[in-house]
C-alpha atoms as a PDB file:
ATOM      1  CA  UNK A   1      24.619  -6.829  -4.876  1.00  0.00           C
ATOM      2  CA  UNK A   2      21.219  -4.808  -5.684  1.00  0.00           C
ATOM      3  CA  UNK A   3      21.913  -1.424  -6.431  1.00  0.00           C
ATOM      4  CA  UNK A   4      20.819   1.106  -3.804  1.00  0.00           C
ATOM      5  CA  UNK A   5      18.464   3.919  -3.914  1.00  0.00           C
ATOM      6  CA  UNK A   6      19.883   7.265  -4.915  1.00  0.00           C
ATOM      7  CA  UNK A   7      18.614  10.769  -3.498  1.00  0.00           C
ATOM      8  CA  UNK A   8      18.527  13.938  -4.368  1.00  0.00           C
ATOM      9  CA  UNK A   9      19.951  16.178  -1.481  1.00  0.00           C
ATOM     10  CA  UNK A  10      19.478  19.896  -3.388  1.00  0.00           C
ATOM     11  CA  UNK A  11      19.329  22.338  -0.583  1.00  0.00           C
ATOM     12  CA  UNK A  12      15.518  23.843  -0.105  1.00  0.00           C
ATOM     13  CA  UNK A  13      13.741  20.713  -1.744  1.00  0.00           C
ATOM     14  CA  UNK A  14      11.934  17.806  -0.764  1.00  0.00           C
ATOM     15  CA  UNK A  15      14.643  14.943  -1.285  1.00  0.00           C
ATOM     16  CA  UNK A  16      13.458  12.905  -4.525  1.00  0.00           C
ATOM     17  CA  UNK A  17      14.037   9.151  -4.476  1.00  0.00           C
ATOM     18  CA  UNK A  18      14.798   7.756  -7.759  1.00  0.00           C
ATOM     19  CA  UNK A  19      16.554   4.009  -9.350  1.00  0.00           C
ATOM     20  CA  UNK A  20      19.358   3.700 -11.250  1.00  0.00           C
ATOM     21  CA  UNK A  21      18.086   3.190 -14.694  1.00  0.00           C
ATOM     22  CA  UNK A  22      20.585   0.677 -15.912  1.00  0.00           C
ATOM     23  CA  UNK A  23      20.706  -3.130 -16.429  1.00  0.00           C
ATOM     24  CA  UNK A  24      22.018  -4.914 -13.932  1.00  0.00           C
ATOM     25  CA  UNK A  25      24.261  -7.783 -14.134  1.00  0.00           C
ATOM     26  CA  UNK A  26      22.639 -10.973 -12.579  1.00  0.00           C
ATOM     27  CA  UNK A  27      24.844 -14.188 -12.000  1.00  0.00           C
ATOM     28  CA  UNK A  28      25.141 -17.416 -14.192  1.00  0.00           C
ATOM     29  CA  UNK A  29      23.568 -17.045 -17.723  1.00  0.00           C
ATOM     30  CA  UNK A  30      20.220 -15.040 -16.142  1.00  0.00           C
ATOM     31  CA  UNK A  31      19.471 -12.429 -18.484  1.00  0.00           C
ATOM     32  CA  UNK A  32      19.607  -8.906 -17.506  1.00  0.00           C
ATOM     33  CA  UNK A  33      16.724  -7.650 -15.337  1.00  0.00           C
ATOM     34  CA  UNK A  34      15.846  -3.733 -15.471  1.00  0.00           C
ATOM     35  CA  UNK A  35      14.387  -1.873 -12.873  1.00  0.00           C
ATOM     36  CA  UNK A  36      11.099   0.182 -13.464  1.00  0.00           C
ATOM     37  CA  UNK A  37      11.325   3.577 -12.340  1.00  0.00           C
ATOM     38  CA  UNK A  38       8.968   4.231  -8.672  1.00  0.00           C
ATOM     39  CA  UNK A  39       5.709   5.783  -9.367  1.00  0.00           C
ATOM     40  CA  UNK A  40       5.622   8.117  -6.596  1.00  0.00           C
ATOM     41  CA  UNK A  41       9.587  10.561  -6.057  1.00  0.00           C
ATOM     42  CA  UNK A  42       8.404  11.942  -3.009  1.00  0.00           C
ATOM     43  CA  UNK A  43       7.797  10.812   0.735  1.00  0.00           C
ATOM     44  CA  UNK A  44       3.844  11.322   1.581  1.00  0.00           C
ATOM     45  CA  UNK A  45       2.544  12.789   4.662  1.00  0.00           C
ATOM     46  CA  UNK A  46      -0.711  12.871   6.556  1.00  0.00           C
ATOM     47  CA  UNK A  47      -3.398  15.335   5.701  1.00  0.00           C
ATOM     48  CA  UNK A  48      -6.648  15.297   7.554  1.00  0.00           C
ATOM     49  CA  UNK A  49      -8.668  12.821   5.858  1.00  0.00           C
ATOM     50  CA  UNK A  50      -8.948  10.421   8.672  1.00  0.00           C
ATOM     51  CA  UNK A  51      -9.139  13.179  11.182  1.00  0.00           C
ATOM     52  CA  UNK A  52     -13.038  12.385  11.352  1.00  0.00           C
ATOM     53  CA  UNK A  53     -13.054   9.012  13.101  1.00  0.00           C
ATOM     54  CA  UNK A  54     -12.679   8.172  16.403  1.00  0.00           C
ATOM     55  CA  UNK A  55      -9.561   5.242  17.214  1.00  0.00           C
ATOM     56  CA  UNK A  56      -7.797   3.921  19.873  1.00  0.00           C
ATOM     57  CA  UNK A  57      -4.005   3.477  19.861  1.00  0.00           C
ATOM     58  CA  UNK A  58      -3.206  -0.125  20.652  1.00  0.00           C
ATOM     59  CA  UNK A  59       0.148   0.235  22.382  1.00  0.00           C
ATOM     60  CA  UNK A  60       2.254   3.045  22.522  1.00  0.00           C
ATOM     61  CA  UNK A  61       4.100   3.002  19.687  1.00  0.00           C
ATOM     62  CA  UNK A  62       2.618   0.394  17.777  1.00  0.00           C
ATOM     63  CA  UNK A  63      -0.841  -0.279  16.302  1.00  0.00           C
ATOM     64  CA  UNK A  64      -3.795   1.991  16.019  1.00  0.00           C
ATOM     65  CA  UNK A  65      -7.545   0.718  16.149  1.00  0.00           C
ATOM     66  CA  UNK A  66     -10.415   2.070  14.158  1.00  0.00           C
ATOM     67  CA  UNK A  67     -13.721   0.438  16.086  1.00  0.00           C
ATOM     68  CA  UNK A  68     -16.567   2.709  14.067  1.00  0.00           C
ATOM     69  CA  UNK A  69     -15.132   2.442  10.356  1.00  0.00           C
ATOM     70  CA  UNK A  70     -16.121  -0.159   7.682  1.00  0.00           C
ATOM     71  CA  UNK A  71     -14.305  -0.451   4.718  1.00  0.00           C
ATOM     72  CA  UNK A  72     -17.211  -1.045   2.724  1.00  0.00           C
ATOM     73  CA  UNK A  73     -18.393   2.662   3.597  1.00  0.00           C
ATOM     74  CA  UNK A  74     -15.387   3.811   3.420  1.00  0.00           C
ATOM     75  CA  UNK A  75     -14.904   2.374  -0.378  1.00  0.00           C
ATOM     76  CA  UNK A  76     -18.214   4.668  -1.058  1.00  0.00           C
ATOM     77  CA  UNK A  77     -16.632   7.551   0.187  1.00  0.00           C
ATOM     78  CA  UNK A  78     -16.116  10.591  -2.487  1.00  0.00           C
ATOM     79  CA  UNK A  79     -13.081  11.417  -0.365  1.00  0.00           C
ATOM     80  CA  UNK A  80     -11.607   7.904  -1.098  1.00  0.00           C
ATOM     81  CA  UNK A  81      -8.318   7.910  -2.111  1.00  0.00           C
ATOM     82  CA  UNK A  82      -7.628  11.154   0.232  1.00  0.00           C
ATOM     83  CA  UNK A  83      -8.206   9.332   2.974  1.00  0.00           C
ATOM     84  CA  UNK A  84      -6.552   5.848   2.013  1.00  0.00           C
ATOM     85  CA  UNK A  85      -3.670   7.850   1.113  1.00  0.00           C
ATOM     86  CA  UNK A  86      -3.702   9.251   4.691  1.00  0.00           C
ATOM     87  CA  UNK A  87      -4.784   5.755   6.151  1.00  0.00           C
ATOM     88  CA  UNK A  88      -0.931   4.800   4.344  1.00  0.00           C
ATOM     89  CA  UNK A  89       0.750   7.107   6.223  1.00  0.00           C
ATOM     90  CA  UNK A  90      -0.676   6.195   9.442  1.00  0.00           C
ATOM     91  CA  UNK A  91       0.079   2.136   8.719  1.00  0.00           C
ATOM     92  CA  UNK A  92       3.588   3.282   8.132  1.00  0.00           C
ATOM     93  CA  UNK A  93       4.047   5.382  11.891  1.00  0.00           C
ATOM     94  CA  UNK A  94       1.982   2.472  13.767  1.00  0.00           C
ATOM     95  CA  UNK A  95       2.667  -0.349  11.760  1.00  0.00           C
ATOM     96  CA  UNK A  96      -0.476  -1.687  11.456  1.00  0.00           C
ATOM     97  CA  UNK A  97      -4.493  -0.809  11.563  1.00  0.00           C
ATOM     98  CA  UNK A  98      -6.991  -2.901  12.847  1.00  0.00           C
ATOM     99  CA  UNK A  99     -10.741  -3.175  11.652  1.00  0.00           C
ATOM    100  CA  UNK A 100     -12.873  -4.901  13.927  1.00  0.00           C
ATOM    101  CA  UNK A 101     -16.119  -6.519  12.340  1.00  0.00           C
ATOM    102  CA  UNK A 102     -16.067  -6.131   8.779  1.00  0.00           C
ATOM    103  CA  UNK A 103     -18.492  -7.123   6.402  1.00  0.00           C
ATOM    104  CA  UNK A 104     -16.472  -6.781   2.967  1.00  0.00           C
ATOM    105  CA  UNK A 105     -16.836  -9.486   0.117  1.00  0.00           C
ATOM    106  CA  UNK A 106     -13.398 -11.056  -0.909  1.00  0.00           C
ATOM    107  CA  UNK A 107     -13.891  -8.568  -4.070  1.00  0.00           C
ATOM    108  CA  UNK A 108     -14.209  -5.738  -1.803  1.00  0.00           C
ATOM    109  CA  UNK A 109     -11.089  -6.525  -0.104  1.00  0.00           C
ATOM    110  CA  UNK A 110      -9.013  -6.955  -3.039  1.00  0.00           C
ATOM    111  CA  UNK A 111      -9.935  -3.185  -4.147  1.00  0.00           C
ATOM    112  CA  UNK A 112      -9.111  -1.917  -1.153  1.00  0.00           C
ATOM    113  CA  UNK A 113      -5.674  -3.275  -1.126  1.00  0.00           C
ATOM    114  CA  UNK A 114      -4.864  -2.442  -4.793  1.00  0.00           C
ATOM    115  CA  UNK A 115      -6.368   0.758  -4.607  1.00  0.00           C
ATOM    116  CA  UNK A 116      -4.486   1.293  -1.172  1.00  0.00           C
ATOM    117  CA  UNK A 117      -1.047   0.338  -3.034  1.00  0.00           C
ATOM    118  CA  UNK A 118      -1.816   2.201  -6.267  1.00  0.00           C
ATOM    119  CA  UNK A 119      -2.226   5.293  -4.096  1.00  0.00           C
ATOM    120  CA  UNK A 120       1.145   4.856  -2.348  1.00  0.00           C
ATOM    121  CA  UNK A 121       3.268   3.798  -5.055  1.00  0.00           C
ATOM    122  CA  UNK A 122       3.318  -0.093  -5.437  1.00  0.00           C
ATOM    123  CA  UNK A 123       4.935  -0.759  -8.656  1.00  0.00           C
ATOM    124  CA  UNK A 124       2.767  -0.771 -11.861  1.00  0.00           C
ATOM    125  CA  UNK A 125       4.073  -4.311 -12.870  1.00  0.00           C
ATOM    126  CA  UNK A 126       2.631  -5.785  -9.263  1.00  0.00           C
ATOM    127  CA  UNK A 127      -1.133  -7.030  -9.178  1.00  0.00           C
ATOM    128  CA  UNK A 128      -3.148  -8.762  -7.271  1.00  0.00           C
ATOM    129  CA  UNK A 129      -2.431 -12.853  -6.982  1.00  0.00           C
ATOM    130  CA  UNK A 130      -5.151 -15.005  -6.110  1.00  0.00           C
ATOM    131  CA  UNK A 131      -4.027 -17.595  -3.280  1.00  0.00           C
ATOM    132  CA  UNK A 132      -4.592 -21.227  -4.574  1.00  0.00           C
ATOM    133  CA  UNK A 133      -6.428 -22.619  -1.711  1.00  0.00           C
ATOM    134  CA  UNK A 134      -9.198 -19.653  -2.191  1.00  0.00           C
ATOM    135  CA  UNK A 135      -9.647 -20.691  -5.694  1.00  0.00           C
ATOM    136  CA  UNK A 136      -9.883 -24.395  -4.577  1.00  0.00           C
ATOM    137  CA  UNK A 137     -12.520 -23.730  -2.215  1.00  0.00           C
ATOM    138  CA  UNK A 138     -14.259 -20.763  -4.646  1.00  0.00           C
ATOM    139  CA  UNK A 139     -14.640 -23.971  -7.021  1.00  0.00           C
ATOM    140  CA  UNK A 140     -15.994 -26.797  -4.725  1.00  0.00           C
ATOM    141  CA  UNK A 141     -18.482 -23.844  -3.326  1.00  0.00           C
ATOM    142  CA  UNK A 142     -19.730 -23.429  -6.991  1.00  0.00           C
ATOM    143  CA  UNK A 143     -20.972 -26.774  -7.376  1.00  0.00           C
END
């Protein structure tokens, strides 16, 4: 059984989420696996960042569309991680952002996603994985 998430319930604080810090016992002869502490103790919330663009709410409790933004521009942006941070926050209450039209470069959308997770806390030993079949056809496109 994975060991569950402890928090810290002290009156007059924002609860802090933390692991357990010891080994845990895996089956058969597996060795034991520990588990790196979260980067981020404490829940985020919206700011105002994204209060600037216009969007459309795709259903009433789900989905939110962003029609004028393009992540390209919005990579630019000296605001950045401000407003991917909020951008988060706002996946997590709708469940997912749309972005009609863009013109990113496979590069471009691999730093938005890591910088998106590094910004809410992905674990430092996750990275980005290249999907086989992109580096199949990046290689037949090459020659």
């Amino acid at each position: 059984m994975a060991p569950g998430l402890l928090v810290d319930e002290s009156p007059n604080t924002i609860p802090e989420v933390t692991q357990p810090q010891e080994s845990v016992k895996t089956k058969g002869s597996a060795p034991k696996v520990r588990i790196p502490p979260l980067s981020i103790t404490r829940p985020l919330y919206r700011g105002s960042a994204m209060d600037g663009y216009k969007y459309a709410d795709i259903g009433r409790y789900l989905g939110r569309e962003y029609a004028d933004i393009q992540i390209r521009d919005l990579l630019k942006d000296p605001d950045v991680d401000a407003k991917l941070r909020d951008l988060a926050v706002i996946i997590s209450e709708r469940g997912v952002c749309v972005f009609r039209n863009q013109d990113i470069t496979p590069e471009e959308q691999k730093d938005f996603t890591n910088r998106l997770g590094q910004l809410t806390g992905k674990p430092s030993t996750s990275g980005i994985h290249v999907h086989p079949i992109y580096v199949l056809h990046a290689r037949f496109c090459e020659e």
